[in-house]
N, C-alpha and C. Protein backbone atom coordinates (compact mmCIF):
# COMPACT_ATOMS: atom_id res chain seq x y z
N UNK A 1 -8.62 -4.16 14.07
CA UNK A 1 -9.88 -4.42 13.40
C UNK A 1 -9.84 -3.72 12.04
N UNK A 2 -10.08 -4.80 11.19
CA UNK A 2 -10.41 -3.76 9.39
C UNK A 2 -11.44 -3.25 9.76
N UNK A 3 -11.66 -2.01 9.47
CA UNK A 3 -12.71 -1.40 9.77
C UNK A 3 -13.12 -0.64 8.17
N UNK A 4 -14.18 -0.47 7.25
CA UNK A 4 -14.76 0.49 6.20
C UNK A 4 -15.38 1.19 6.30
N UNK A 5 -15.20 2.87 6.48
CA UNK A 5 -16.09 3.70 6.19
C UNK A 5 -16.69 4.12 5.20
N UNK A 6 -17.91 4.41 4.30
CA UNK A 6 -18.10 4.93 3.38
C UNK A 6 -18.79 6.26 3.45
N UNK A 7 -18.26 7.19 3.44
CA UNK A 7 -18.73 8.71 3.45
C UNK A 7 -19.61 8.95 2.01
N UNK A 8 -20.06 7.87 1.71
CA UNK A 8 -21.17 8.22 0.44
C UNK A 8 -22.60 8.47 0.59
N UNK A 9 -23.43 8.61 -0.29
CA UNK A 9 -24.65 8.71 0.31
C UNK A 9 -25.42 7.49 -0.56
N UNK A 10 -24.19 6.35 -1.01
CA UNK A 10 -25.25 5.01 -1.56
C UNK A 10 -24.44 4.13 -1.04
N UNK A 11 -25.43 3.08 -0.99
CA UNK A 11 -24.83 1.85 -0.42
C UNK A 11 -23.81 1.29 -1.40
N UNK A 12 -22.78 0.82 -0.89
CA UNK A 12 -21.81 0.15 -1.97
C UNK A 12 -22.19 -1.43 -1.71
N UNK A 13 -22.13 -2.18 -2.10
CA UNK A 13 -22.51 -3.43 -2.04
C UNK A 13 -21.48 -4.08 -3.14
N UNK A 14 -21.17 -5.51 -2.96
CA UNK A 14 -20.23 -6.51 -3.27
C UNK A 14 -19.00 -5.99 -3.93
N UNK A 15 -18.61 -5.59 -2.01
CA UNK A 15 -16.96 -5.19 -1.77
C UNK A 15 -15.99 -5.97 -1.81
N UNK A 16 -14.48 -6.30 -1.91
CA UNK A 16 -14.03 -7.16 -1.39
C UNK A 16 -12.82 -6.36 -0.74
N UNK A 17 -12.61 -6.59 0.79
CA UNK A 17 -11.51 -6.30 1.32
C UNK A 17 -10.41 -7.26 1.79
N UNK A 18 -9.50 -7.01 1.27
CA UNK A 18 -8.21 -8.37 1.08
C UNK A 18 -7.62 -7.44 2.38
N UNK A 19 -6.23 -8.32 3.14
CA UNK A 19 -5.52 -7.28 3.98
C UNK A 19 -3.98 -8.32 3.53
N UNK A 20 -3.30 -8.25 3.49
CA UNK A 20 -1.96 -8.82 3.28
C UNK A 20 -0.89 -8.45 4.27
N UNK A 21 -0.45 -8.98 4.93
CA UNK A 21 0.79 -8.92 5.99
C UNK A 21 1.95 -9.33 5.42
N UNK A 22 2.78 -8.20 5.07
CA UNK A 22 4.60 -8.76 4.91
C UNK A 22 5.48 -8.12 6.22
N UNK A 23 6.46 -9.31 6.43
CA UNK A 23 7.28 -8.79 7.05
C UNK A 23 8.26 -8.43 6.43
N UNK A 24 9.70 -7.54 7.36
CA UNK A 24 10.52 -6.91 6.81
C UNK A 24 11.33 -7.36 5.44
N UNK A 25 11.77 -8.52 5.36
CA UNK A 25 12.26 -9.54 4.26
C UNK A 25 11.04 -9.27 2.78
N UNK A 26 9.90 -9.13 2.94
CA UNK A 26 8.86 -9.06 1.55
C UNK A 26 8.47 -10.15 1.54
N UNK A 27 8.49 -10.89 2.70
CA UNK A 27 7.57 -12.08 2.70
C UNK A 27 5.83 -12.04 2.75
N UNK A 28 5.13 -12.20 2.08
CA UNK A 28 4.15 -12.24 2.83
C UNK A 28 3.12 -13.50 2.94
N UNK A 29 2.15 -12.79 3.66
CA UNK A 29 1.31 -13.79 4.85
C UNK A 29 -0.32 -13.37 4.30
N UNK A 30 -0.79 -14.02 3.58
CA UNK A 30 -1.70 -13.56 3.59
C UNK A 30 -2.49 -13.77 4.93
N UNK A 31 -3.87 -13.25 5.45
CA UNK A 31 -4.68 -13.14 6.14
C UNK A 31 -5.93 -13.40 5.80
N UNK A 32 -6.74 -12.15 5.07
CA UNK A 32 -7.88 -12.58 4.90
C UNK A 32 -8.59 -11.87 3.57
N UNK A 33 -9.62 -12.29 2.78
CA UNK A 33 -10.20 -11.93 1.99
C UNK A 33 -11.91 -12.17 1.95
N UNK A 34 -12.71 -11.11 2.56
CA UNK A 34 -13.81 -10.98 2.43
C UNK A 34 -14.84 -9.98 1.63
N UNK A 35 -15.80 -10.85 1.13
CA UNK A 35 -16.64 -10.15 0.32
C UNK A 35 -18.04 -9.57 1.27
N UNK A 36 -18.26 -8.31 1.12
CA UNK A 36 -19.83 -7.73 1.73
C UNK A 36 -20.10 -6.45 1.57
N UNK A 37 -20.97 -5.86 2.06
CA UNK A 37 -21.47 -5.01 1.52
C UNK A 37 -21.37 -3.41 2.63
N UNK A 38 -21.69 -2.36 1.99
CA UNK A 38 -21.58 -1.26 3.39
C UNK A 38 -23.19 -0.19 3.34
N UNK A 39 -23.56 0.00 3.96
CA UNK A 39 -24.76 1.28 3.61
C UNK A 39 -23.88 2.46 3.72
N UNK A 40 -24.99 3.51 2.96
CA UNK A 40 -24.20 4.69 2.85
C UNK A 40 -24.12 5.36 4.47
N UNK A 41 -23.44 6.42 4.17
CA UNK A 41 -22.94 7.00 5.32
C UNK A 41 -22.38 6.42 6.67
N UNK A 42 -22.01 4.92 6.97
CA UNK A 42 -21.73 4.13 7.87
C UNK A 42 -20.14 3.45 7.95
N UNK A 43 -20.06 2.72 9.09
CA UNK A 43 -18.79 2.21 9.07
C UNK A 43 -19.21 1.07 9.49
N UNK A 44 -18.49 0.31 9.19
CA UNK A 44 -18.83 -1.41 9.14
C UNK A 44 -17.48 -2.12 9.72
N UNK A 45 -17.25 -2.84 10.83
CA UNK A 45 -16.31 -3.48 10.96
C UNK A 45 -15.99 -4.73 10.18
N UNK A 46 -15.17 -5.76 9.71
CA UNK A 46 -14.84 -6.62 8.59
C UNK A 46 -14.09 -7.28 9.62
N UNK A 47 -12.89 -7.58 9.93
CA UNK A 47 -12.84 -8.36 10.75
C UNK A 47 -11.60 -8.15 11.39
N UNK A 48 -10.90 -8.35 12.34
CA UNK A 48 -9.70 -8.49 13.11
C UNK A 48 -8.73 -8.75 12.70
N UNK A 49 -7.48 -8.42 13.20
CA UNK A 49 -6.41 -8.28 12.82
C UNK A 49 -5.57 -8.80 14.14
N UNK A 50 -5.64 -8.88 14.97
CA UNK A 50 -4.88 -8.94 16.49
C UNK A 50 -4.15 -10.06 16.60
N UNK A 51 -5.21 -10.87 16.41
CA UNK A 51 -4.86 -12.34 16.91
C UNK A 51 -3.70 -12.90 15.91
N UNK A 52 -3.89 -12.70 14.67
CA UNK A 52 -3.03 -13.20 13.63
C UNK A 52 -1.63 -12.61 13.86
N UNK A 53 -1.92 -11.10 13.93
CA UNK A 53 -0.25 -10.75 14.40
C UNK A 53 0.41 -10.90 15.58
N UNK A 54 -0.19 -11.22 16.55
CA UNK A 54 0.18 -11.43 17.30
C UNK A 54 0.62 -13.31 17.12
N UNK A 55 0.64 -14.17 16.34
CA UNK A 55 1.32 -15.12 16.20
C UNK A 55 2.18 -15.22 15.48
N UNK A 56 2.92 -13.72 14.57
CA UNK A 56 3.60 -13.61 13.96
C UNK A 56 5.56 -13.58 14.53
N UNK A 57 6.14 -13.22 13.99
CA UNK A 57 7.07 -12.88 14.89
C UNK A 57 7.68 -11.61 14.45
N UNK A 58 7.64 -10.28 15.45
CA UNK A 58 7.29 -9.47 14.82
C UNK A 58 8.68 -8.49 15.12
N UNK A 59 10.14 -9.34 15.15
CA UNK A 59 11.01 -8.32 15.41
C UNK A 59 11.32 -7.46 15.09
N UNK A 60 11.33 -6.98 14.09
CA UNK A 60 11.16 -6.01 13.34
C UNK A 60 10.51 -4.58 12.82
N UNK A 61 8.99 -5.46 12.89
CA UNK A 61 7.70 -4.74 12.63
C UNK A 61 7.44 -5.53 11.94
N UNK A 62 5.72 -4.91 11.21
CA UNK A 62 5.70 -5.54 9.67
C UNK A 62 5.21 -4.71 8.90
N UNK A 63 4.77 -4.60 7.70
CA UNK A 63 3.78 -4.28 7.11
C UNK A 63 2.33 -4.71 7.03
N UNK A 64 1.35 -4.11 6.93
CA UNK A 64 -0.03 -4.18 6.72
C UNK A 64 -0.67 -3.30 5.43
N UNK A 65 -0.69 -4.98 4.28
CA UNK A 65 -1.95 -3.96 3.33
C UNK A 65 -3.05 -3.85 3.16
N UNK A 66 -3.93 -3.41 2.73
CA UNK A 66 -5.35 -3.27 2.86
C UNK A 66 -6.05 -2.34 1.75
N UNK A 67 -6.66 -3.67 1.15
CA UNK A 67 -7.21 -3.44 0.02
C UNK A 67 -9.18 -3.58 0.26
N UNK A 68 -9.33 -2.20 -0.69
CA UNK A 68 -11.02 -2.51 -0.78
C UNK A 68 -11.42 -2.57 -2.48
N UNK A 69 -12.13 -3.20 -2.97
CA UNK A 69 -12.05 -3.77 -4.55
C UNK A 69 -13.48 -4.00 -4.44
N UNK A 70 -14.30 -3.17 -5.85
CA UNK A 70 -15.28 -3.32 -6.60
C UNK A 70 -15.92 -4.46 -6.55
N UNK A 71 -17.19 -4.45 -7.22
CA UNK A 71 -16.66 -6.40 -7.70
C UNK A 71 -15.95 -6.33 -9.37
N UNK A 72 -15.48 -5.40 -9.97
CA UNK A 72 -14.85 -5.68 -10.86
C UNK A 72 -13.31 -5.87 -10.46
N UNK A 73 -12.84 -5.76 -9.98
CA UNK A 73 -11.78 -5.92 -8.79
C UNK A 73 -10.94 -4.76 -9.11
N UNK A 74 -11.82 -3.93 -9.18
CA UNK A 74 -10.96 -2.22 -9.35
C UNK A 74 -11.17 -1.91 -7.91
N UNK A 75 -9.52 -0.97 -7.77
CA UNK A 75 -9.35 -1.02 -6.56
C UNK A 75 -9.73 0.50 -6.34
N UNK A 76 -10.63 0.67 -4.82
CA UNK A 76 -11.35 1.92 -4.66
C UNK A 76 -10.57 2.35 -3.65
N UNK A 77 -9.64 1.81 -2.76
CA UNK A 77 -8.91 2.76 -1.90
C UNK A 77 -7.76 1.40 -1.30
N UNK A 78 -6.64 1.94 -1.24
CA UNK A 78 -5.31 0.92 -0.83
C UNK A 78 -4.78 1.82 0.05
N UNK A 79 -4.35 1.22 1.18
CA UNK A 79 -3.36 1.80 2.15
C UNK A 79 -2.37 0.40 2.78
N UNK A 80 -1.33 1.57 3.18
CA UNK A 80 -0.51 0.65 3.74
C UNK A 80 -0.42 0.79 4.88
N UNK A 81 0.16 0.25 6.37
CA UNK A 81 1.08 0.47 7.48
C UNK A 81 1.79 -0.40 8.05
N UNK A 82 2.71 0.65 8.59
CA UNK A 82 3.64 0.00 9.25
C UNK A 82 3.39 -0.03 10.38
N UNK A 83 3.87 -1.62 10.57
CA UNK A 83 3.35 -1.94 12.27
C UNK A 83 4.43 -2.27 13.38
N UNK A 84 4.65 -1.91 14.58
CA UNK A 84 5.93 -1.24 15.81
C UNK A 84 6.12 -3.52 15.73
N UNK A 85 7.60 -3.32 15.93
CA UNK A 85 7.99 -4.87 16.45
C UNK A 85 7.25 -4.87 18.01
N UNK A 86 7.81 -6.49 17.94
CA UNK A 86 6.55 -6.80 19.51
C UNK A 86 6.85 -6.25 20.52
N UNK A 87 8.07 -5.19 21.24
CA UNK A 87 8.06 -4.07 22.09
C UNK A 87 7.68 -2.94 21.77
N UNK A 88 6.68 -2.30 20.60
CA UNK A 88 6.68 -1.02 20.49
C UNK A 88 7.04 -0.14 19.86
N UNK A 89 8.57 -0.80 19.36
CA UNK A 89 9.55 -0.38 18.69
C UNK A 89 9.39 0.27 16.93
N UNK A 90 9.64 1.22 16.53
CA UNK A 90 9.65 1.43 14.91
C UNK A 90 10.84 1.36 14.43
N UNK A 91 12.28 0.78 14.99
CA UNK A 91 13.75 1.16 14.22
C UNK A 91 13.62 -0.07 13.14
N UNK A 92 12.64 -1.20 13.11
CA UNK A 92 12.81 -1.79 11.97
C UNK A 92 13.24 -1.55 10.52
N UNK A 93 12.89 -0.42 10.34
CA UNK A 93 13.20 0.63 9.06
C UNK A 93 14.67 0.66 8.87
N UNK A 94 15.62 0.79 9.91
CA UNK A 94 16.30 1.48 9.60
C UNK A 94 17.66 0.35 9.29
N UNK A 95 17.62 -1.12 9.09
CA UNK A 95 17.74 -2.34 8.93
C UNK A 95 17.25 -2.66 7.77
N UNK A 96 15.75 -2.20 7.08
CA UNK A 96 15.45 -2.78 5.99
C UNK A 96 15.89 -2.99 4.74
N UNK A 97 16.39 -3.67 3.97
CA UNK A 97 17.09 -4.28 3.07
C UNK A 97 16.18 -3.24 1.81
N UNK A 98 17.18 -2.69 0.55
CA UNK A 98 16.38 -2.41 -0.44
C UNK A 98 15.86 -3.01 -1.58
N UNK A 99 15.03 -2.26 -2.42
CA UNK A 99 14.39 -3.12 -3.45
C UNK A 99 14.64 -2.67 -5.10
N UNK A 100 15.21 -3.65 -5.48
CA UNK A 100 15.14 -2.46 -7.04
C UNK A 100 13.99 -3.07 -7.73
N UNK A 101 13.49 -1.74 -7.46
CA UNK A 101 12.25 -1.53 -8.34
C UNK A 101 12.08 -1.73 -9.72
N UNK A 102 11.56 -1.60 -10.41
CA UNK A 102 11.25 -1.62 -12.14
C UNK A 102 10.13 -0.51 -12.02
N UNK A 103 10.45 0.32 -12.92
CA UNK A 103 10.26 1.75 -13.24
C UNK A 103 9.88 1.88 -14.56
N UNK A 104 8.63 2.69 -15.16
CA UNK A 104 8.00 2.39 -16.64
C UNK A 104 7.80 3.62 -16.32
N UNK A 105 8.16 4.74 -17.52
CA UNK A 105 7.83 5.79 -17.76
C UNK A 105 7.35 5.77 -19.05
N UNK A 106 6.18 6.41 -19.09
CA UNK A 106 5.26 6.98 -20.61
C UNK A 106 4.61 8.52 -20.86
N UNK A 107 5.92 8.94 -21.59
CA UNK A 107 5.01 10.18 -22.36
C UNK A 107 3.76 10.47 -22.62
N UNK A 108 2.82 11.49 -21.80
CA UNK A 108 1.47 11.32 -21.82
C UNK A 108 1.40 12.69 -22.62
N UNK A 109 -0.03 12.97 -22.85
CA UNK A 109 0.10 14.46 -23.64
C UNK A 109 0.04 15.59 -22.89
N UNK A 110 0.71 16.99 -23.35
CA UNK A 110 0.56 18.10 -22.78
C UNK A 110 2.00 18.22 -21.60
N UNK A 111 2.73 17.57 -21.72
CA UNK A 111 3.95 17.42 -20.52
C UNK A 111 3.31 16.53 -19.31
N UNK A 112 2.61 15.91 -19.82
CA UNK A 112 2.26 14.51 -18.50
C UNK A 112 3.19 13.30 -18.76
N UNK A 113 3.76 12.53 -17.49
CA UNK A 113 4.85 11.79 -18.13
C UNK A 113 3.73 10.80 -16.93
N UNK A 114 3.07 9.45 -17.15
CA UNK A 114 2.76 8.37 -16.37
C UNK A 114 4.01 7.70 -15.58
N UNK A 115 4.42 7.07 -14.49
CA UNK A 115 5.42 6.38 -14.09
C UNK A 115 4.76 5.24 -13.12
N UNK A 116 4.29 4.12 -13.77
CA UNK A 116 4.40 2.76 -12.87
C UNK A 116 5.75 2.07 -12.00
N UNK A 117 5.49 1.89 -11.11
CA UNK A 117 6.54 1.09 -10.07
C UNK A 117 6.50 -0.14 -9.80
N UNK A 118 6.88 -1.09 -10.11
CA UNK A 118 6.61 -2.66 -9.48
C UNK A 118 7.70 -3.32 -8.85
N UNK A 119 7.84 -4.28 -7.96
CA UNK A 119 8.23 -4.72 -7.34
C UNK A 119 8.48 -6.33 -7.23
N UNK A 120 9.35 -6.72 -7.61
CA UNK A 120 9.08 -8.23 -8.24
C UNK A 120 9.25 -9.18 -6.93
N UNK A 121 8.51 -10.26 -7.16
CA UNK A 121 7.71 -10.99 -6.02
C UNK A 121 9.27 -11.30 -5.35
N UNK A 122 9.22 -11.41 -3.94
CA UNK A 122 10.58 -11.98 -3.39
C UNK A 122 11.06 -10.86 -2.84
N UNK A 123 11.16 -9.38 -3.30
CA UNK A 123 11.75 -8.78 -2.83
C UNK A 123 11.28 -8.20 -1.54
N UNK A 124 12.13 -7.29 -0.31
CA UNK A 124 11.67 -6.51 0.76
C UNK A 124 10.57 -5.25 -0.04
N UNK A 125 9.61 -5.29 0.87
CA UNK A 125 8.64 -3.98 0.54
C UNK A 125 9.43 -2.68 0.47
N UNK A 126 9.01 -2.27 -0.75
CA UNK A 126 9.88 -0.70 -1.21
C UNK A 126 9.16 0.02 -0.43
N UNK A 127 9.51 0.84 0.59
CA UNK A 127 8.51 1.62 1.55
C UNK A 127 8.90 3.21 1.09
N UNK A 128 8.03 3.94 1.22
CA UNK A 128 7.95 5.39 1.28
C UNK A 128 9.01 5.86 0.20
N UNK A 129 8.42 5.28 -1.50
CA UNK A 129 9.20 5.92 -2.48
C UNK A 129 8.84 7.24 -2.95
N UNK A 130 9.98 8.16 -3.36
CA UNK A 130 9.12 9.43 -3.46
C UNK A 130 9.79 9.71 -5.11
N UNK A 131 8.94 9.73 -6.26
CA UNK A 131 9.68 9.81 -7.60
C UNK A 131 9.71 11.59 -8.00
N UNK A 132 10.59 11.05 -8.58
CA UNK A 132 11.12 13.14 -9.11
C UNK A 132 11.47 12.70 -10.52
N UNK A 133 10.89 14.09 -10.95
CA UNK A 133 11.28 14.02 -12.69
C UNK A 133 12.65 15.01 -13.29
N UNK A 134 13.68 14.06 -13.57
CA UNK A 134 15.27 14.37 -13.62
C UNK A 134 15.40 14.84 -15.28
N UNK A 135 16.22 15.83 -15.41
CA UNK A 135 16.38 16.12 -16.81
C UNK A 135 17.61 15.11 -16.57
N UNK A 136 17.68 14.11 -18.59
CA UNK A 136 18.58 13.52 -18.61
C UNK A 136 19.82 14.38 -19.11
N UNK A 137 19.96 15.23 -19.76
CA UNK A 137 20.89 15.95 -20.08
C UNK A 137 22.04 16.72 -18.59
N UNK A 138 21.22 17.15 -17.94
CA UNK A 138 21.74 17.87 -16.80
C UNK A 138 21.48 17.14 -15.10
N UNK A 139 21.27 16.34 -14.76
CA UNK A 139 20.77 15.73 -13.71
C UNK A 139 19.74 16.43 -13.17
N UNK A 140 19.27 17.66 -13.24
CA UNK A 140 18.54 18.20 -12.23
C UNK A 140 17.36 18.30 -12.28
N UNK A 141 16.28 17.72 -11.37
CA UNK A 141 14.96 17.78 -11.07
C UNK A 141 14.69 19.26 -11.81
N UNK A 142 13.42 18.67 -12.95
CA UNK A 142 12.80 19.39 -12.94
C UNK A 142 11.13 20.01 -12.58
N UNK A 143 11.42 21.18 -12.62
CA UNK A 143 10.54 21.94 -11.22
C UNK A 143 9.91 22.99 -11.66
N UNK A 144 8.47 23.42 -11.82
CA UNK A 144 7.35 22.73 -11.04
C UNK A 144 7.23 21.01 -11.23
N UNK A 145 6.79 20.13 -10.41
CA UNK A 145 6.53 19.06 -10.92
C UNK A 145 4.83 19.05 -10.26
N UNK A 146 3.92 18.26 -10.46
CA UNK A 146 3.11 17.61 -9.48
C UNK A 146 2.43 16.54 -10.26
N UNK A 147 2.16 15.77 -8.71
CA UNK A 147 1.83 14.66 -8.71
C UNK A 147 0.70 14.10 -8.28
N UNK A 148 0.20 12.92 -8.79
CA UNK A 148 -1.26 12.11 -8.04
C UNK A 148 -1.07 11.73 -7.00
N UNK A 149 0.25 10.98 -6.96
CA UNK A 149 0.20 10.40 -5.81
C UNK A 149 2.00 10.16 -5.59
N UNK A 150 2.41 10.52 -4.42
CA UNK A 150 4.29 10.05 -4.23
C UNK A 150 4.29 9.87 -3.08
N UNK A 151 5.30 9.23 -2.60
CA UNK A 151 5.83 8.68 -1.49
C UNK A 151 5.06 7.37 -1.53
N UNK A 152 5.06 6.61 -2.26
CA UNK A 152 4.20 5.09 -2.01
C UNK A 152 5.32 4.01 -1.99
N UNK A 153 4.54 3.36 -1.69
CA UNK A 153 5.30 1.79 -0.85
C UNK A 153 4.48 1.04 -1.77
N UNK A 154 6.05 -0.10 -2.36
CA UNK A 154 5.48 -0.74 -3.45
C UNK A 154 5.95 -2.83 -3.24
């Protein structure tokens, strides 16, 4: 079940939650895309998920994304998971084909360096990337680093 919590204290109103299913290959499947609304402090169920994967074929596993979007279609929270093949199983991973990414780095001010990741349509889902900032002169990570956000699946 998509399920939305909003731990706010206002109603959010004209949400849209998309969910996207790829399997191991980077195929994907879409599912579903609904627009509605949440009151504050509540959780709202959106709709099911079961039935669809379960007509999938799921040797592998798959992926599950899940998107919640403004109505400007700014995105307010994305997650991913990975879902067990149809015994249970998680070794799908360890089979999965890689992805070369495309990588955009931009000098921001003060020693902030931005780094976008994309993934061009066709390819297997880049799962659990974790980026490090490499001196080019010497190979070696340099350290302190921190980050908004790493280890993402793209």
């Amino acid at each position: 079940m998509v399920t939305v919590v909003n731990n706010g204290l206002s109603d959010r109103n004209n949400l849209m939650v998309q969910a996207k299913v790829y399997d191991m290959d980077g195929k994907d499947y879409f599912y579903s895309q609904v627009f509605n609304s949440i009151g504050a402090s509540s959780v709202r169920r959106f709709f099911p998920l079961n039935d669809f994967l379960k007509k999938m074929d799921q040797k592998n596993g798959v992926f599950v994304s899940l998107k919640l979007m403004n109505e400007k279609q700014e995105v307010l929270s994305e997650n991913i998971y990975w879902l067990a093949d149809k015994d249970g199983n998680y070794k799908g991973l360890q089979d999965l084909k890689s992805a070369a990414l495309k990588v955009n780095a931009v000098k921001k001010s003060n020693g902030k360096v931005e780094v976008a990741l994309s993934n061009p349509a066709g390819n297997p889902v880049a799962f659990f990337n974790r980026v490090a900032l490499v001196d080019s002169q010497t190979g070696k990570r340099i350290l302190p680093a921190f980050y908004d956000d790493n280890y993402v699946s793209v």
